[in-house]
C-alpha atoms as a PDB file:
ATOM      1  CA  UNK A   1       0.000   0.000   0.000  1.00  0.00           C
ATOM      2  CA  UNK A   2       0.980   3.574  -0.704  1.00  0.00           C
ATOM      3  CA  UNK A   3       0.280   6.937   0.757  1.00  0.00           C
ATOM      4  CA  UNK A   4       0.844  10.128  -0.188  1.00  0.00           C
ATOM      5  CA  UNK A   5       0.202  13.854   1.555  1.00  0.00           C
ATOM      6  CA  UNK A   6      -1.405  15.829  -0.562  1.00  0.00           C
ATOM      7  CA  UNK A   7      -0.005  19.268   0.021  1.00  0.00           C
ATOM      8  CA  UNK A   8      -2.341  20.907  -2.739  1.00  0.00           C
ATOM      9  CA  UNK A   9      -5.163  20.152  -0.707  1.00  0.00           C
ATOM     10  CA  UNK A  10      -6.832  22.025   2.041  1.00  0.00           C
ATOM     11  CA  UNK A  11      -9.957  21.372   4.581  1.00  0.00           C
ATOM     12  CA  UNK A  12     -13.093  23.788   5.350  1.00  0.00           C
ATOM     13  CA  UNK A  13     -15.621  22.954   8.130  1.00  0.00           C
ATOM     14  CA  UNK A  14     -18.981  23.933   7.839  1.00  0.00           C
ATOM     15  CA  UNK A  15     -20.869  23.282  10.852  1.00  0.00           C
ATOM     16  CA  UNK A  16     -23.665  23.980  12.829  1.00  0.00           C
ATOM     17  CA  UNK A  17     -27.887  23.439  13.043  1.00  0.00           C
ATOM     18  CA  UNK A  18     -28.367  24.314   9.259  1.00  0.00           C
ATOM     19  CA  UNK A  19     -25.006  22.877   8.016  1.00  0.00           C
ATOM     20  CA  UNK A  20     -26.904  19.892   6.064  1.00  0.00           C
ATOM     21  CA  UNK A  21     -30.083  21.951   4.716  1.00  0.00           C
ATOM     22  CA  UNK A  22     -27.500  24.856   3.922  1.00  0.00           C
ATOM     23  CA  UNK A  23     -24.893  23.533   1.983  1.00  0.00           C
ATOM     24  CA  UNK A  24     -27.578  20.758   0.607  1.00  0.00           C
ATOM     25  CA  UNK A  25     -28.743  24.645  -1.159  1.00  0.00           C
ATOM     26  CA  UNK A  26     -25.498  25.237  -2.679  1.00  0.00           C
ATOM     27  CA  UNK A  27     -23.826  22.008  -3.976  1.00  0.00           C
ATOM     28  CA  UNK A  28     -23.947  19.783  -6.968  1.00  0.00           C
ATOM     29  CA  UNK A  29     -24.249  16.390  -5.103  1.00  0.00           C
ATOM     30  CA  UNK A  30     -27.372  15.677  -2.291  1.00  0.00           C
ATOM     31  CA  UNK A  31     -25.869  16.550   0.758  1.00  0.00           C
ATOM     32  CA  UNK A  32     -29.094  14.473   2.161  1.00  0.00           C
ATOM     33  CA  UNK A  33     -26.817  11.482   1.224  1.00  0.00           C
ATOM     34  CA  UNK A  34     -24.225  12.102   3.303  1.00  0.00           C
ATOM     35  CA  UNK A  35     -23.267  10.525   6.766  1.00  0.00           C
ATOM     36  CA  UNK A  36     -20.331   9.269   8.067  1.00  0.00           C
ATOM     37  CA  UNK A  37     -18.269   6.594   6.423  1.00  0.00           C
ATOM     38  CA  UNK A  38     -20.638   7.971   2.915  1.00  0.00           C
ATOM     39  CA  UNK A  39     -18.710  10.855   1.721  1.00  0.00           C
ATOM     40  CA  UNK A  40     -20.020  12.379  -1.757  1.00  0.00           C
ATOM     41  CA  UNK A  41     -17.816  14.348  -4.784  1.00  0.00           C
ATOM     42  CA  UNK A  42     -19.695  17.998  -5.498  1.00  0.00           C
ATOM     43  CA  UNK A  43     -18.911  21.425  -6.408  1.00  0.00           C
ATOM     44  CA  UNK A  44     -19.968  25.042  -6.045  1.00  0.00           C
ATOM     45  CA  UNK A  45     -20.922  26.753  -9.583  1.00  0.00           C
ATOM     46  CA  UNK A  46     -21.420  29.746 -10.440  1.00  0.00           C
ATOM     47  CA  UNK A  47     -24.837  30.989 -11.516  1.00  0.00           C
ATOM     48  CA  UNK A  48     -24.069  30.204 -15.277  1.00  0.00           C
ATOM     49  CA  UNK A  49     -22.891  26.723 -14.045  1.00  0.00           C
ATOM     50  CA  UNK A  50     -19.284  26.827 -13.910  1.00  0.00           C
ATOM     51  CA  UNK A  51     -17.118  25.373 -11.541  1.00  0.00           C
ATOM     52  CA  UNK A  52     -15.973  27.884  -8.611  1.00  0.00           C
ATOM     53  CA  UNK A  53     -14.492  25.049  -6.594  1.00  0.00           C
ATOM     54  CA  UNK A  54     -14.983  21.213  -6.910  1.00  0.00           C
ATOM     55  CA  UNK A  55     -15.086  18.874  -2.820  1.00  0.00           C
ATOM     56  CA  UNK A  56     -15.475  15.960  -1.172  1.00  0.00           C
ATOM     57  CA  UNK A  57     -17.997  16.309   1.692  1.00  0.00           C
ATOM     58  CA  UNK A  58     -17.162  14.367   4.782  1.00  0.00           C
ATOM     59  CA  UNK A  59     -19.468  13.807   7.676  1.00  0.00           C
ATOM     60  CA  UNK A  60     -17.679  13.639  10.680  1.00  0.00           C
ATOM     61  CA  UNK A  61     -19.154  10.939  13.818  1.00  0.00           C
ATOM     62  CA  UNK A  62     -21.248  13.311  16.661  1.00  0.00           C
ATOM     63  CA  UNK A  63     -18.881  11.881  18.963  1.00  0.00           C
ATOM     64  CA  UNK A  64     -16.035  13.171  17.470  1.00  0.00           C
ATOM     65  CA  UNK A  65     -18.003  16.903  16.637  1.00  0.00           C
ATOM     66  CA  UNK A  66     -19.740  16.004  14.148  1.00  0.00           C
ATOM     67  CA  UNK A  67     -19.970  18.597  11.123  1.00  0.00           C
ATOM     68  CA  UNK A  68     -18.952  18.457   7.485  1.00  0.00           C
ATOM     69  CA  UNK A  69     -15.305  18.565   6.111  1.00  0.00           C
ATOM     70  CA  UNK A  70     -14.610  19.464   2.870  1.00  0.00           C
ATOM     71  CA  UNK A  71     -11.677  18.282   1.158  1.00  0.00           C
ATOM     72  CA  UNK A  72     -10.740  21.017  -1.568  1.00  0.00           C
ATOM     73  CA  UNK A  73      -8.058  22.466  -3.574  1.00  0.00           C
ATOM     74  CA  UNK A  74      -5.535  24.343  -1.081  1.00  0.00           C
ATOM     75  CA  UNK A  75      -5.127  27.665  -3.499  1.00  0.00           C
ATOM     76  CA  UNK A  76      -8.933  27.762  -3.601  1.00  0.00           C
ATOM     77  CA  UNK A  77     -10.144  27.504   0.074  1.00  0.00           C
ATOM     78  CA  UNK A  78     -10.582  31.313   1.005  1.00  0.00           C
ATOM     79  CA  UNK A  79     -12.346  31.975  -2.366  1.00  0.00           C
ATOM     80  CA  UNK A  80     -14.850  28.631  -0.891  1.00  0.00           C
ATOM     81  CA  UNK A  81     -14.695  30.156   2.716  1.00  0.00           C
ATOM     82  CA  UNK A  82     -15.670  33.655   1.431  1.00  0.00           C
ATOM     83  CA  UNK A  83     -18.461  32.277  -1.243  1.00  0.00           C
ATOM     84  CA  UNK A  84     -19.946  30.096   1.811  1.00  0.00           C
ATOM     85  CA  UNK A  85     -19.791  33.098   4.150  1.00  0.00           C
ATOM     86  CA  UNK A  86     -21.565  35.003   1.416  1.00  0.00           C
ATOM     87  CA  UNK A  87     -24.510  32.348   1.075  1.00  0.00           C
ATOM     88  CA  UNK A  88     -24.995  31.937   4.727  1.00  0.00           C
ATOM     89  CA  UNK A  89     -27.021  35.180   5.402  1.00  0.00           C
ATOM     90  CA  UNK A  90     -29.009  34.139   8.702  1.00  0.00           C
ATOM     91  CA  UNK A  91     -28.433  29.688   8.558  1.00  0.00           C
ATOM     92  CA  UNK A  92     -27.231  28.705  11.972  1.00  0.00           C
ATOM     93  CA  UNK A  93     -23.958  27.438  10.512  1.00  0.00           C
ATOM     94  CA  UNK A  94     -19.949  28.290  11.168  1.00  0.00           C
ATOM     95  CA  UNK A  95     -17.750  28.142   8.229  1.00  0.00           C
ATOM     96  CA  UNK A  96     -13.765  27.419   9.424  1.00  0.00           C
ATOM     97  CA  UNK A  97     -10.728  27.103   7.650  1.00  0.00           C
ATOM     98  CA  UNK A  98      -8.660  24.536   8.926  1.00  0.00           C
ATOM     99  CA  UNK A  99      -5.939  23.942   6.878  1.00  0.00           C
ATOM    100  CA  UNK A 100      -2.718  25.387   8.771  1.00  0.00           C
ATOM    101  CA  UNK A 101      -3.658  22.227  10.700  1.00  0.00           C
ATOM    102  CA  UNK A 102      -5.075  19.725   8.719  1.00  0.00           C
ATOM    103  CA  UNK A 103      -4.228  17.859   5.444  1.00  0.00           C
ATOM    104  CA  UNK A 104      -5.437  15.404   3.678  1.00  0.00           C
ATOM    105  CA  UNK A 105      -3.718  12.000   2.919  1.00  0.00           C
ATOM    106  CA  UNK A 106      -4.096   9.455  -0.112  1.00  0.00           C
ATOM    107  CA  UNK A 107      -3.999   5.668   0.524  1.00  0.00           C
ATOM    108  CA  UNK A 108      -3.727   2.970  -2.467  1.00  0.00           C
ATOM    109  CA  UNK A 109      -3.060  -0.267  -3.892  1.00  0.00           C
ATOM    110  CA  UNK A 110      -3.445  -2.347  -0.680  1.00  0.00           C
ATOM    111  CA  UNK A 111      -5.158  -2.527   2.457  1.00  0.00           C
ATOM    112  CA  UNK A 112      -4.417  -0.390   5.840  1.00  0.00           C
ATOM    113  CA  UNK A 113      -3.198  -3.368   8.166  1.00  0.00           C
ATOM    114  CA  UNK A 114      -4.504  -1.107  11.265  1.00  0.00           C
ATOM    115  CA  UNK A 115      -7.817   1.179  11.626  1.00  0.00           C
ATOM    116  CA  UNK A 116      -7.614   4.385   9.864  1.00  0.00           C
ATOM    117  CA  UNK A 117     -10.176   5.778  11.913  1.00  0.00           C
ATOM    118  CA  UNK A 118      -7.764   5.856  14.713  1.00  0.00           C
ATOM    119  CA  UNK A 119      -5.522   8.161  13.052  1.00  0.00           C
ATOM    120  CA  UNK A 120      -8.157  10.857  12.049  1.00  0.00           C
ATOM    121  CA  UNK A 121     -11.345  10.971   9.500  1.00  0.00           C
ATOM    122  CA  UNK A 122     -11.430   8.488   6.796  1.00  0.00           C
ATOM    123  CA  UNK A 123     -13.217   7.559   3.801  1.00  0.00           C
ATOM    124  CA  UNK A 124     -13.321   6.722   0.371  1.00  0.00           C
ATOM    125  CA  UNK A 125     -12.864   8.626  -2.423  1.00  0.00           C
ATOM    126  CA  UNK A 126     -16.096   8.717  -4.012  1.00  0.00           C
ATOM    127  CA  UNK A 127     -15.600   9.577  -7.403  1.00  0.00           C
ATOM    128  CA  UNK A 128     -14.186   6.109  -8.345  1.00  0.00           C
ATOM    129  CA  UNK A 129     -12.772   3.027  -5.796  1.00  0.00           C
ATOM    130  CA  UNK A 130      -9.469   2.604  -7.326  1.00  0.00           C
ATOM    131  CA  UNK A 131      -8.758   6.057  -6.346  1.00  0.00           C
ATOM    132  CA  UNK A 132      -8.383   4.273  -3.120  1.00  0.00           C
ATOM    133  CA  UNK A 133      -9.147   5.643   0.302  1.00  0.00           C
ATOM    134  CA  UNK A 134      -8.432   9.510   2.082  1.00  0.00           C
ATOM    135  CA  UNK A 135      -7.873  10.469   5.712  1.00  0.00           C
ATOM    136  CA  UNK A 136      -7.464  14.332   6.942  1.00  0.00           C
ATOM    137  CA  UNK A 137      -4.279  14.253   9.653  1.00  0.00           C
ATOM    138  CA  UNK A 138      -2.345  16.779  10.408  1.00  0.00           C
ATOM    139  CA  UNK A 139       0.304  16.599   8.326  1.00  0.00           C
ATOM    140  CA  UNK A 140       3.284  16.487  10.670  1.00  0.00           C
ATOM    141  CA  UNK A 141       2.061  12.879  11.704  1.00  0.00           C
ATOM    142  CA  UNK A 142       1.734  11.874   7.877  1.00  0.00           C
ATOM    143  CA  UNK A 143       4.883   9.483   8.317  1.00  0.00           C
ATOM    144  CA  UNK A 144       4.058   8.149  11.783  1.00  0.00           C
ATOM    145  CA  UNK A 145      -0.034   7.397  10.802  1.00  0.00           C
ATOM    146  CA  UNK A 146       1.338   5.519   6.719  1.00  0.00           C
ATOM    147  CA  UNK A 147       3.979   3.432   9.038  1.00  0.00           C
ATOM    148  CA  UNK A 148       1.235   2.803  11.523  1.00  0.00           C
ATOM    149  CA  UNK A 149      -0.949   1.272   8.660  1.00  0.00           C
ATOM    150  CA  UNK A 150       1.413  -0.466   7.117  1.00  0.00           C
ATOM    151  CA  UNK A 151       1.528   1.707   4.056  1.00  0.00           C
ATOM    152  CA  UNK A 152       4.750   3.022   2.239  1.00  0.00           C
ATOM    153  CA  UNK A 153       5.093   7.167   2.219  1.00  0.00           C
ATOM    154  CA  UNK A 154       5.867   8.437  -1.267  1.00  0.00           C
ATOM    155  CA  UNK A 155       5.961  11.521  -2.844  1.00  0.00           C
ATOM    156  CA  UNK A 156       2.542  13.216  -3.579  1.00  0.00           C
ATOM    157  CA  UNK A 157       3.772  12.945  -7.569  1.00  0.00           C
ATOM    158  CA  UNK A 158       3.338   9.367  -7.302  1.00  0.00           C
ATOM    159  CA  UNK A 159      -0.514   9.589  -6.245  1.00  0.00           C
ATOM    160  CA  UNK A 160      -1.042  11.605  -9.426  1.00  0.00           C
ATOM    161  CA  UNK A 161       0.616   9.540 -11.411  1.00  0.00           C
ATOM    162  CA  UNK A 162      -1.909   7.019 -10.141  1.00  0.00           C
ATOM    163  CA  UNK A 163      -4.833   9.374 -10.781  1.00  0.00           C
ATOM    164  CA  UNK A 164      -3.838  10.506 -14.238  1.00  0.00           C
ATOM    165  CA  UNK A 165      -3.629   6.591 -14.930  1.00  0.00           C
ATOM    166  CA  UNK A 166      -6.954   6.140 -14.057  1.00  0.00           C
ATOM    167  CA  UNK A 167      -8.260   9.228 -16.135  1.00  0.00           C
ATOM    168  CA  UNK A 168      -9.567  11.495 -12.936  1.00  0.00           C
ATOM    169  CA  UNK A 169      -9.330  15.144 -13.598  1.00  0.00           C
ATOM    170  CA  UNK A 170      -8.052  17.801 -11.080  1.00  0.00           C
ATOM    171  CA  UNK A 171      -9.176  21.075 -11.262  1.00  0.00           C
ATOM    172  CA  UNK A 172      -6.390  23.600 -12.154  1.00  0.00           C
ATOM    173  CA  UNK A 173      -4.453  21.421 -14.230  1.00  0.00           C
ATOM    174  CA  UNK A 174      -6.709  19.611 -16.272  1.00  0.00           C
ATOM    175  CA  UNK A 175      -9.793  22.092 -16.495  1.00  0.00           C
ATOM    176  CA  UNK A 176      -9.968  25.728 -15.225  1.00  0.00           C
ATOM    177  CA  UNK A 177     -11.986  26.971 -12.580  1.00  0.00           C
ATOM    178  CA  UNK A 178     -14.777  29.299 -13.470  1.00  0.00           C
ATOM    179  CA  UNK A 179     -14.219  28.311 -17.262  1.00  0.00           C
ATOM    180  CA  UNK A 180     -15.462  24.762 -17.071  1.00  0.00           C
ATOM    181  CA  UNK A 181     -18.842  23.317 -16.757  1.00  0.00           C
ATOM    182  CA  UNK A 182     -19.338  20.182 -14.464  1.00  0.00           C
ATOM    183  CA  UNK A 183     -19.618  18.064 -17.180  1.00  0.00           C
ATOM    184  CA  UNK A 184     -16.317  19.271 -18.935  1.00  0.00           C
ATOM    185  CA  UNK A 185     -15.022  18.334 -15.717  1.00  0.00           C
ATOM    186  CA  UNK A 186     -16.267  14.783 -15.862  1.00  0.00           C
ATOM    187  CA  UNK A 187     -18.390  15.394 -13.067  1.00  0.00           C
ATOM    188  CA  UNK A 188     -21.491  14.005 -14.238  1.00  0.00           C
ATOM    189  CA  UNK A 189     -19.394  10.728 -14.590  1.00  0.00           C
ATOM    190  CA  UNK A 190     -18.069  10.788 -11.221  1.00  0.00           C
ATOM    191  CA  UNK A 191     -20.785  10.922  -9.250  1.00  0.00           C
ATOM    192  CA  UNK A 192     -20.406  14.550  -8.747  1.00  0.00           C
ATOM    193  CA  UNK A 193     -23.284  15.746  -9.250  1.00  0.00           C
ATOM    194  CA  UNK A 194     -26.984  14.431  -8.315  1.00  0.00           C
ATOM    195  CA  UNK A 195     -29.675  14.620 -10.979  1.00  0.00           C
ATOM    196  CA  UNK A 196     -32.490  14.048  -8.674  1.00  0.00           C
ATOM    197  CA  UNK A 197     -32.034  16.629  -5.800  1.00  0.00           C
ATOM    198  CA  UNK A 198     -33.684  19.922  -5.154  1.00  0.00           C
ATOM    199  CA  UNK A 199     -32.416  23.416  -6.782  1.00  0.00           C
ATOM    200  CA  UNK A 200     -28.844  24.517  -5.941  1.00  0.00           C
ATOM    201  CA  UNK A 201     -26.601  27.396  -7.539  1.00  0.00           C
ATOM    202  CA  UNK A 202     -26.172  26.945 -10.929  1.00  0.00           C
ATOM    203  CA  UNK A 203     -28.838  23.831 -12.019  1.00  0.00           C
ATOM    204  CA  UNK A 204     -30.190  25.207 -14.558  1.00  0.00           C
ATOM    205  CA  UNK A 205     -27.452  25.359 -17.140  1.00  0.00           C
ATOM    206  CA  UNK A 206     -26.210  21.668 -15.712  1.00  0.00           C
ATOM    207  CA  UNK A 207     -29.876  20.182 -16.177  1.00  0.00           C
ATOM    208  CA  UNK A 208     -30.136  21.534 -19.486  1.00  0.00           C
ATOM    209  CA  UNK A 209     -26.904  20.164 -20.465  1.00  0.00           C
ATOM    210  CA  UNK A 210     -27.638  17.513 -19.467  1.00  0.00           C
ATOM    211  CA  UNK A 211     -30.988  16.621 -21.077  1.00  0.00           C
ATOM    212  CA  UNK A 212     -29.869  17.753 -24.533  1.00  0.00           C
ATOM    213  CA  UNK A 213     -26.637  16.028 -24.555  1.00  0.00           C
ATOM    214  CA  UNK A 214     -24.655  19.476 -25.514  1.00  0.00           C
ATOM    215  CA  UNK A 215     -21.379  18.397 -23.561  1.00  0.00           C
ATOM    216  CA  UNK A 216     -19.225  18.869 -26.896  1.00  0.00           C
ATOM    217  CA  UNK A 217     -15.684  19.352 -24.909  1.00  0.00           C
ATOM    218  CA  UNK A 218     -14.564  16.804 -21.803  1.00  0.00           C
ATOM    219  CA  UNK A 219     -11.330  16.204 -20.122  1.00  0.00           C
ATOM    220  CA  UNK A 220     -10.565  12.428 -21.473  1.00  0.00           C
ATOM    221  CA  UNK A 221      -7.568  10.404 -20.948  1.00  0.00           C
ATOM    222  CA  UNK A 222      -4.374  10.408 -23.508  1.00  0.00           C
ATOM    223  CA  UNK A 223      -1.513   8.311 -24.323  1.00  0.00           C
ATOM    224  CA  UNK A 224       1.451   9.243 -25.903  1.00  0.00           C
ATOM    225  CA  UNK A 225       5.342   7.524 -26.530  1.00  0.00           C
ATOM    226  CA  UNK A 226       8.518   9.376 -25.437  1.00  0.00           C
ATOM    227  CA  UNK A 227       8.386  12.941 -23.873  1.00  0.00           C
ATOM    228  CA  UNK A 228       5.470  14.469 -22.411  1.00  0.00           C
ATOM    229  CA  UNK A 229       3.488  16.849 -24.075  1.00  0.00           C
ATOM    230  CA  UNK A 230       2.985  20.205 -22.060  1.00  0.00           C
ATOM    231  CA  UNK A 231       0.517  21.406 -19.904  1.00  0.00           C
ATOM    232  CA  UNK A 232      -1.567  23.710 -21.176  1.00  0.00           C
ATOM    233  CA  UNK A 233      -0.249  22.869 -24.756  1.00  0.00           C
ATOM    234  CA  UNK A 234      -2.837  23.434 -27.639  1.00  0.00           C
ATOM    235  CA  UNK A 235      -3.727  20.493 -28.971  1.00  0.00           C
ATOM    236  CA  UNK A 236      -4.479  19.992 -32.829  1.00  0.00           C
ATOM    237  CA  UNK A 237      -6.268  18.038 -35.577  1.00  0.00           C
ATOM    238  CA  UNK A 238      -4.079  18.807 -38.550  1.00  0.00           C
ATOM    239  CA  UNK A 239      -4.312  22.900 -38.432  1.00  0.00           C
ATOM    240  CA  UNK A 240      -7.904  22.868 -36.474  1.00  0.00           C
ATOM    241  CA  UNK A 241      -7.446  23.375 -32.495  1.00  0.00           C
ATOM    242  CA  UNK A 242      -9.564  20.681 -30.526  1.00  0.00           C
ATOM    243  CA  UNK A 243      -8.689  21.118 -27.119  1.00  0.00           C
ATOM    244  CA  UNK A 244      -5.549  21.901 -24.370  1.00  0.00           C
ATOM    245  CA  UNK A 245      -3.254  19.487 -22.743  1.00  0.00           C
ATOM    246  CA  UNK A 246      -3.501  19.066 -19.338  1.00  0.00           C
ATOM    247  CA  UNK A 247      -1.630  16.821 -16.733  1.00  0.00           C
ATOM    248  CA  UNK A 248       0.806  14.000 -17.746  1.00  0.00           C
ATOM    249  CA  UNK A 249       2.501  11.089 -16.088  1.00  0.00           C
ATOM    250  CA  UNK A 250       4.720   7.795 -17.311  1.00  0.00           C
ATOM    251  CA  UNK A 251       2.914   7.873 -20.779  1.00  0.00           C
ATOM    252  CA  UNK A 252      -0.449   8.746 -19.789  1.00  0.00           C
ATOM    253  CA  UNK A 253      -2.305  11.492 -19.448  1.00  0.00           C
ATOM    254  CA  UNK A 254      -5.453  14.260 -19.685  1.00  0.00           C
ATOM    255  CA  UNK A 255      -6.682  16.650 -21.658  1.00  0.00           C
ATOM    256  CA  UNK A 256     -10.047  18.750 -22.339  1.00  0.00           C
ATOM    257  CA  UNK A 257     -11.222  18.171 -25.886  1.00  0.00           C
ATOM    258  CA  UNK A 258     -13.984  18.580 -28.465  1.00  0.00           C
ATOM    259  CA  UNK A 259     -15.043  15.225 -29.385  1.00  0.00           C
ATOM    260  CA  UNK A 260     -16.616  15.702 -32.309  1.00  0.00           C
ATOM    261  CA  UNK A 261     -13.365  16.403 -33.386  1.00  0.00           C
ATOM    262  CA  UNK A 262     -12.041  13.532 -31.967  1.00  0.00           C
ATOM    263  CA  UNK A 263     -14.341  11.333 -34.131  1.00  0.00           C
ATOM    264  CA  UNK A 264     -13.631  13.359 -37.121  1.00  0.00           C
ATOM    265  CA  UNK A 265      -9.799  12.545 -36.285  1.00  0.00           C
ATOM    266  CA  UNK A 266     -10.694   8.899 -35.937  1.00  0.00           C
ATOM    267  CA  UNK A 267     -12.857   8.532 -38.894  1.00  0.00           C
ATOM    268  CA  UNK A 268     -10.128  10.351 -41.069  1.00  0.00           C
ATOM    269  CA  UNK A 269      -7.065   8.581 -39.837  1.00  0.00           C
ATOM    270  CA  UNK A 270      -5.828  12.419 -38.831  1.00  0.00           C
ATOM    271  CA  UNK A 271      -2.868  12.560 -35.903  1.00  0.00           C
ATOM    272  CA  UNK A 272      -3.780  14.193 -33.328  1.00  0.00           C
ATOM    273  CA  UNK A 273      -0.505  16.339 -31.738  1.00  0.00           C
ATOM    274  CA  UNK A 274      -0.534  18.269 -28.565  1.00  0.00           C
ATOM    275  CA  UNK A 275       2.707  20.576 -28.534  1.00  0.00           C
ATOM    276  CA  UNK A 276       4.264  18.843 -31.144  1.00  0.00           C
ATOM    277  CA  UNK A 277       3.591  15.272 -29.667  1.00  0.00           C
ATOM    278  CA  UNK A 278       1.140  12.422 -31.442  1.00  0.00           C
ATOM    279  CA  UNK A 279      -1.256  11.937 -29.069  1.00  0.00           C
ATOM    280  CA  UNK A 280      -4.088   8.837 -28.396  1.00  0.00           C
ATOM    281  CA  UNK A 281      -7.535   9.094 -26.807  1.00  0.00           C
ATOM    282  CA  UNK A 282      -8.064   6.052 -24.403  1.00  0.00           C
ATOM    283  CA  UNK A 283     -11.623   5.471 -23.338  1.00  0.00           C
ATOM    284  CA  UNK A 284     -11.703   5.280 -19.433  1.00  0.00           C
ATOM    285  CA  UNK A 285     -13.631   2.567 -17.832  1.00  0.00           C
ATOM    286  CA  UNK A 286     -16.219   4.548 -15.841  1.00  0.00           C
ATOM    287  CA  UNK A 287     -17.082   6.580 -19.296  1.00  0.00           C
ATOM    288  CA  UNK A 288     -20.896   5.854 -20.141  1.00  0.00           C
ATOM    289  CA  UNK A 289     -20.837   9.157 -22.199  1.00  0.00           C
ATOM    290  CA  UNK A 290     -20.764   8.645 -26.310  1.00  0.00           C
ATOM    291  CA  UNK A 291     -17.348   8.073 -26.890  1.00  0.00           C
ATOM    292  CA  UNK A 292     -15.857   9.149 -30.423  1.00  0.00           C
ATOM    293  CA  UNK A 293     -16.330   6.260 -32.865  1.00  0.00           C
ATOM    294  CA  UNK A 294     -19.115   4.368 -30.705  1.00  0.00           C
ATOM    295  CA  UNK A 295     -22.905   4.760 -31.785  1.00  0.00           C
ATOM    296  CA  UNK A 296     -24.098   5.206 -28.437  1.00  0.00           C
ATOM    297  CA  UNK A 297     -23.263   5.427 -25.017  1.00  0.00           C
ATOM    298  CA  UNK A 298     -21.972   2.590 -23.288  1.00  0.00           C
ATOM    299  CA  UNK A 299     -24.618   1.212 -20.260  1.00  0.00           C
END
């Protein structure tokens, strides 16, 4: 097993009578669902439904205080502290930043030998299982809590490597925030955001999107042979842009494209080069979206 810090991440608390019914108004996912040991993926949007910050909420045990954590992108948690505080008007809730004390730790490819609910809050990562499982510590016991389970400590680098394998997007390297729509962002395919549940920020443009089948441009996963392309290179169908290159890692890699043009590519034997690079397209296991070349979606 393997574990990782993850120093780009940081944790918010939101807390409080109306935490559940408050942020259950604001997110993508049903906060309804959540309770502890059940986290769920979500994001805040914007009114014209693009991503402001994308989370994992966390219920923590009443014993142990009980509130929600969420797990977020480090750079982005005053932005998510400030947008919450803006919301909260007169909800009974507290909204804390708590990351100058807490981090958040990856665990993969085995199982903890001891209980990593001794060692702070754990759970899965929701979005898919081979991400493995997460556990906010405070980071100067990251060593002591992966020997404790068992579990190697590597360099956060490798735990991306294992994400960009598996085809997950991160926000800031493989889609932009406040540019992207949820599902751009793959969201829609990684349980991030719940169909079914009550109004929240943004809805509107994600329901219609969603019903009409309109996402032309998602973050899908590449291969390529020898260097890397760059991040952020453009990539192109003979002299037509179709997309930008995002994160890569030990041949593999992500990057947000039109997929129209990605069946045109197909159909017409064209290369497809990102920064100079001949890139490949690699249909991810959790996709049930149309994927360029198939008729329909998978089930």
């Amino acid at each position: 097993m393997q574990a990782a810090l993850l120093p780009e991440r940081g944790v918010v608390k939101v807390a409080g009578d109306d935490a559940r019914h408050f942020l259950n108004g604001l997110a993508t996912t049903d906060i309804n669902k959540v309770a502890p040991g059940k986290p769920r993926f979500g994001a805040l949007l914007t009114p014209q439904g693009k991503i402001i910050v994308d989370f994992i909420v966390v219920e923590a045990l009443p014993e142990d205080g009980g509130g929600f954590f969420l797990d977020c992108p480090k750079p982005l948690v005053q932005p998510l502290v400030d947008k919450l505080t803006f919301y909260r008007l007169r909800a009974k809730v507290t909204i804390e930043d708590l990351s100058a004390h807490l981090g958040v730790m990856a665990y993969w490819g085995g199982k903890a030998s001891g209980a990593m609910s001794d060692y702070g809050l754990c759970y899965a990562d929701p979005r898919i299982a081979a991400l493995g499982m997460r556990i906010i510590v405070p980071p100067e016991v990251a060593a002591e809590t992966a020997a404790d389970l068992g579990g190697t400590l590597v360099d956060a680098d490798a735990y991306d490597a294992h994400r960009i394998a598996l085809g997950v997007p991160r926000g800031g390297q493989d889609f932009t925030y406040l540019d992207a729509f949820p599902h751009e962002a793959d969201m829609d395919q990684l349980a991030g955001v719940d169909f079914d549940k009550g109004c929240y920020v943004g809805q509107e443009v994600v329901s219609r999107v969603e019903h009409r089948s309109t996402a032309r441009s998602r973050v899908v996963p590449i291969a390529y042979d020898g260097g890397a392309p760059m991040e952020g290179a453009t990539v192109l169908m003979g002299d037509k842009q179709i997309g930008i290159m995002g994160s890569t890692a030990d041949g593999y890699g992500l990057a947000l494209l039109r997929l129209d043009r990605v069946a045109e590519a197909l159909e017409s034997a064209t290369p497809i080069v990102a920064g100079g690079v001949p890139i490949r397209a690699v249909k991810p296991d959790w996709a049930t979206f149309v994927w360029p070349g198939e008729a329909k979606a998978s089930s």
